[in-house]
N, C-alpha and C. Protein backbone atom coordinates (compact mmCIF):
# COMPACT_ATOMS: atom_id res chain seq x y z
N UNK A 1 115.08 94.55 39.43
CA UNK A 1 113.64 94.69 39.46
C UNK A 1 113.28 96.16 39.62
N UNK A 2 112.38 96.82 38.57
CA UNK A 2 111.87 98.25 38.67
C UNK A 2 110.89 98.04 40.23
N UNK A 3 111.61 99.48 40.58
CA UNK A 3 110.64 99.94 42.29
C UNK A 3 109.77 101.25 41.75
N UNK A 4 108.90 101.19 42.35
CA UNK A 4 108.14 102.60 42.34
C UNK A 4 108.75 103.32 43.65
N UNK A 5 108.36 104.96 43.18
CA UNK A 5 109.11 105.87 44.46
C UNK A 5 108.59 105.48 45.91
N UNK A 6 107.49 104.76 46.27
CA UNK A 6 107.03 104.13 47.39
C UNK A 6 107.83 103.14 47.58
N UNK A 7 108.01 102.21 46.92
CA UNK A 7 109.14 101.40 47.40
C UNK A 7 110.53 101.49 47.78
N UNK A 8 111.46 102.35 46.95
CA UNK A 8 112.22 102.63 47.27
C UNK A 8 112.75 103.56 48.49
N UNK A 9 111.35 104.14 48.81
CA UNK A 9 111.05 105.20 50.08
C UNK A 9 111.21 104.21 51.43
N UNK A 10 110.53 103.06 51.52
CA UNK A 10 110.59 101.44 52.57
C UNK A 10 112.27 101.15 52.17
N UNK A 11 112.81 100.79 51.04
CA UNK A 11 114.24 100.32 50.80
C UNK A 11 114.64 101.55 51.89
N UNK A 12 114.82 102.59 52.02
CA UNK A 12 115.32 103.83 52.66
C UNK A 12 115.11 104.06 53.79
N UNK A 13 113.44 103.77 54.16
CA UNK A 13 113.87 103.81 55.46
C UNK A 13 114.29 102.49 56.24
N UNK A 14 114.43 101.05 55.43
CA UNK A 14 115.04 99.74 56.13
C UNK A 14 116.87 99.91 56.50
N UNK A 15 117.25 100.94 55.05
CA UNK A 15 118.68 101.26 54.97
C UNK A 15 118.98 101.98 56.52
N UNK A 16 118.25 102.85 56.54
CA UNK A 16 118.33 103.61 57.71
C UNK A 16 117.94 103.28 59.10
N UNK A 17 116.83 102.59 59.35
CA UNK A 17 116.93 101.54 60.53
C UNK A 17 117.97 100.52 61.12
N UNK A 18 118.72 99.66 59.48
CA UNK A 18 119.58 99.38 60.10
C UNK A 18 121.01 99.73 60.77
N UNK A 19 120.89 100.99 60.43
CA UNK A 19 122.40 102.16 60.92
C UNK A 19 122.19 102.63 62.41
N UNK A 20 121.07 102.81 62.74
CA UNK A 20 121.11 103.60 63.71
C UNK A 20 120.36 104.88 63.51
N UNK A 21 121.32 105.71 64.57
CA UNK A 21 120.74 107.10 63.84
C UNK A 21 121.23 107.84 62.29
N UNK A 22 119.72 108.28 61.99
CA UNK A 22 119.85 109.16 60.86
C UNK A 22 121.45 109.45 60.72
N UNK A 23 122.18 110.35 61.32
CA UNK A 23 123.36 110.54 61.17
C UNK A 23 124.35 109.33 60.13
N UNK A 24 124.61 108.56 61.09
CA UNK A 24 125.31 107.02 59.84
C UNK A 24 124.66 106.77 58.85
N UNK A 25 123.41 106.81 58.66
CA UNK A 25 122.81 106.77 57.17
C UNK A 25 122.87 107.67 56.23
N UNK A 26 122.94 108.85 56.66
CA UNK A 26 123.72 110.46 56.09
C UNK A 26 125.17 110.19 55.36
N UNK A 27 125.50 109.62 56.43
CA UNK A 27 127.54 109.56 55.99
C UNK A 27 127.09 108.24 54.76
N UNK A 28 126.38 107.51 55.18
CA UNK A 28 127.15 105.93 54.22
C UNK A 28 126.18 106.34 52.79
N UNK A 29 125.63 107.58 53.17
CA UNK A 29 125.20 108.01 51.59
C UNK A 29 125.58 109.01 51.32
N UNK A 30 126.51 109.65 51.78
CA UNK A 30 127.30 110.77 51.20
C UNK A 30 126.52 111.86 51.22
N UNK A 31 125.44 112.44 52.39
CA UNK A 31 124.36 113.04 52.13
C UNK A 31 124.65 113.74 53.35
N UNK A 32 123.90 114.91 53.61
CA UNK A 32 123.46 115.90 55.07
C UNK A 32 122.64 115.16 56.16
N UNK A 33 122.58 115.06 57.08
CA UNK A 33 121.55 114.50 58.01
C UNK A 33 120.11 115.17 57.53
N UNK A 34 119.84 116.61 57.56
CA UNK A 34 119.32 117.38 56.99
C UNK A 34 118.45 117.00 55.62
N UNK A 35 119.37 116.52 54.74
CA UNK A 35 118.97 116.15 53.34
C UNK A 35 118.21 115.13 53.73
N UNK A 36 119.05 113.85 53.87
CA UNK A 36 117.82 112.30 54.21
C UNK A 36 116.55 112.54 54.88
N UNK A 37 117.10 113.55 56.18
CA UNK A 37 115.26 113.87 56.87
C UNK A 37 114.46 114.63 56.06
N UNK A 38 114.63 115.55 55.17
CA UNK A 38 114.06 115.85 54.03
C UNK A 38 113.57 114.69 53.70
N UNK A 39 114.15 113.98 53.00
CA UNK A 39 113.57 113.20 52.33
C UNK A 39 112.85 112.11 52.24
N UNK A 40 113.46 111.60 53.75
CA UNK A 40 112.36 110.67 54.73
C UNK A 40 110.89 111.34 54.99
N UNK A 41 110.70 112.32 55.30
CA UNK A 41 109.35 113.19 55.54
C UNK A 41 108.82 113.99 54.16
N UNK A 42 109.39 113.64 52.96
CA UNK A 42 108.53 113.82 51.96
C UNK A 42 108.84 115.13 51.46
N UNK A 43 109.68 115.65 52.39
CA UNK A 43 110.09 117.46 52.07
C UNK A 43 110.89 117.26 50.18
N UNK A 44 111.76 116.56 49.99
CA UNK A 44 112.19 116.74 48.88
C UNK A 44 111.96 115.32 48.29
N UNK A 45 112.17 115.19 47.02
CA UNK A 45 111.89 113.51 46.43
C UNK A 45 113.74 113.20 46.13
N UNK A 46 113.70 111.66 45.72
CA UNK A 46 114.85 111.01 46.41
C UNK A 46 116.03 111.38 45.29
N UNK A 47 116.70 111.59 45.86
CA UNK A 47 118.05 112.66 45.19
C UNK A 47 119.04 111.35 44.76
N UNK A 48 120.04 111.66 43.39
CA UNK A 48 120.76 110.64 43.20
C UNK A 48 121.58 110.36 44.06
N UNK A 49 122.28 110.96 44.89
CA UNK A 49 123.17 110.30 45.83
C UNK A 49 122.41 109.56 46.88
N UNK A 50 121.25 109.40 47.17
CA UNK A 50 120.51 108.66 47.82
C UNK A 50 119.98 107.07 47.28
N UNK A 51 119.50 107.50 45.73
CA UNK A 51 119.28 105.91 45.35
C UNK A 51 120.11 105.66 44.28
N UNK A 52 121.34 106.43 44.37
CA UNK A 52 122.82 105.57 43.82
C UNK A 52 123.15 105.12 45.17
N UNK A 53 123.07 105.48 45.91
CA UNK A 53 123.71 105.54 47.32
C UNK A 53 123.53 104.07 47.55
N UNK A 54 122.03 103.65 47.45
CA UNK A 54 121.13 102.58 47.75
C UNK A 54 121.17 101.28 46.44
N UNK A 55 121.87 101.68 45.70
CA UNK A 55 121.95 100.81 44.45
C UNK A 55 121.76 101.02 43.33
N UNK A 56 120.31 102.00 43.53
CA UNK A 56 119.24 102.19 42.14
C UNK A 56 119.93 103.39 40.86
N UNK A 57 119.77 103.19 40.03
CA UNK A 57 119.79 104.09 39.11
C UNK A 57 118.19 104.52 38.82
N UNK A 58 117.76 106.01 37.93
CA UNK A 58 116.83 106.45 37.79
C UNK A 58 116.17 106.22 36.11
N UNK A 59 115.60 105.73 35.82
CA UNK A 59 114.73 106.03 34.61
C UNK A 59 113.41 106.38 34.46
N UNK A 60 113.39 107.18 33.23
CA UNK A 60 111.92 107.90 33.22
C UNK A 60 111.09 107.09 31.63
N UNK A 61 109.86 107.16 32.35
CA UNK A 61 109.45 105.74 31.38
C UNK A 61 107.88 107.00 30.95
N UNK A 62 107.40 107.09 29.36
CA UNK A 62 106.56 107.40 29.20
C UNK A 62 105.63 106.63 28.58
N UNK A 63 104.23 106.84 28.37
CA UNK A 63 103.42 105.86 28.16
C UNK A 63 102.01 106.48 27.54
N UNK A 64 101.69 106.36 26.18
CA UNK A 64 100.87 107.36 25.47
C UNK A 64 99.53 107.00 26.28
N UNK A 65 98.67 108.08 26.55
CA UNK A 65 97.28 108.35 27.10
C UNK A 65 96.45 107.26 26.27
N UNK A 66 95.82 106.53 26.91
CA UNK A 66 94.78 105.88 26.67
C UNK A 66 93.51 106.41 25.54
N UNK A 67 93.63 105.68 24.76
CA UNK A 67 92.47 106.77 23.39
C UNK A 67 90.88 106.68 24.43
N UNK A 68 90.31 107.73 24.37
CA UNK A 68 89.27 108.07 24.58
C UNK A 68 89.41 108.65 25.96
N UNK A 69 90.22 108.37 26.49
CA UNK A 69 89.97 108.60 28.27
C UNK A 69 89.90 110.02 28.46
N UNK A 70 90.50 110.86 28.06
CA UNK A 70 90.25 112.40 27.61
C UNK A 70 90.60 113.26 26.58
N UNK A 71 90.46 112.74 25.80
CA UNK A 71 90.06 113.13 24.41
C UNK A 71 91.01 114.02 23.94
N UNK A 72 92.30 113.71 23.82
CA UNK A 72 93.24 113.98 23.60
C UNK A 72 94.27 112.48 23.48
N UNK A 73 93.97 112.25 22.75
CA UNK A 73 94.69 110.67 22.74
C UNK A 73 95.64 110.95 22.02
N UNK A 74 96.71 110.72 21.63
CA UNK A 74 98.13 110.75 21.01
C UNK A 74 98.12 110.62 19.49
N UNK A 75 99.05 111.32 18.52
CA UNK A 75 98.84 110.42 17.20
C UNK A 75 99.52 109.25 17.18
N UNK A 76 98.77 108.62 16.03
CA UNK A 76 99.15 107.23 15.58
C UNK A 76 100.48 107.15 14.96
N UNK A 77 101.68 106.18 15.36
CA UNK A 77 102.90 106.64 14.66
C UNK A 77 102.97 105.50 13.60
């Protein structure tokens, strides 16, 4: 099931509640203590060893602008 980065941010911090401290959630993702609190507090966005770490793989999905909404709508293919 596709997560948005909010969700997977809750998957992360449930991962990490259930370890304990930050620290064991660091190691069982192959990550810095440093890095995850980054990333728990929004300092950096979620790095692959974090949501490979967690299961997820990443895809980037685009989606042509809505015609009229600012007037720059896409060409027709």
């Amino acid at each position: 099931m596709l997560k948005t980065e909010a969700e997977l941010r809750g998957i992360l911090d449930a991962f990490v509640s259930a370890r304990g401290p930050q620290v064991r959630a660091a190691e069982a993702l192959g990550v810095s203590r440093q890095h995850l609190n980054d990333v728990l507090h929004g300092r950096r966005g979620i790095s692959l060893a974090i949501y490979g770490g967690l299961g997820y793989t990443r895809e980037v999905v685009y989606r042509p602008k809505e015609e009229g909404g600012d007037g720059d709508a896409p060409p027709s293919v």
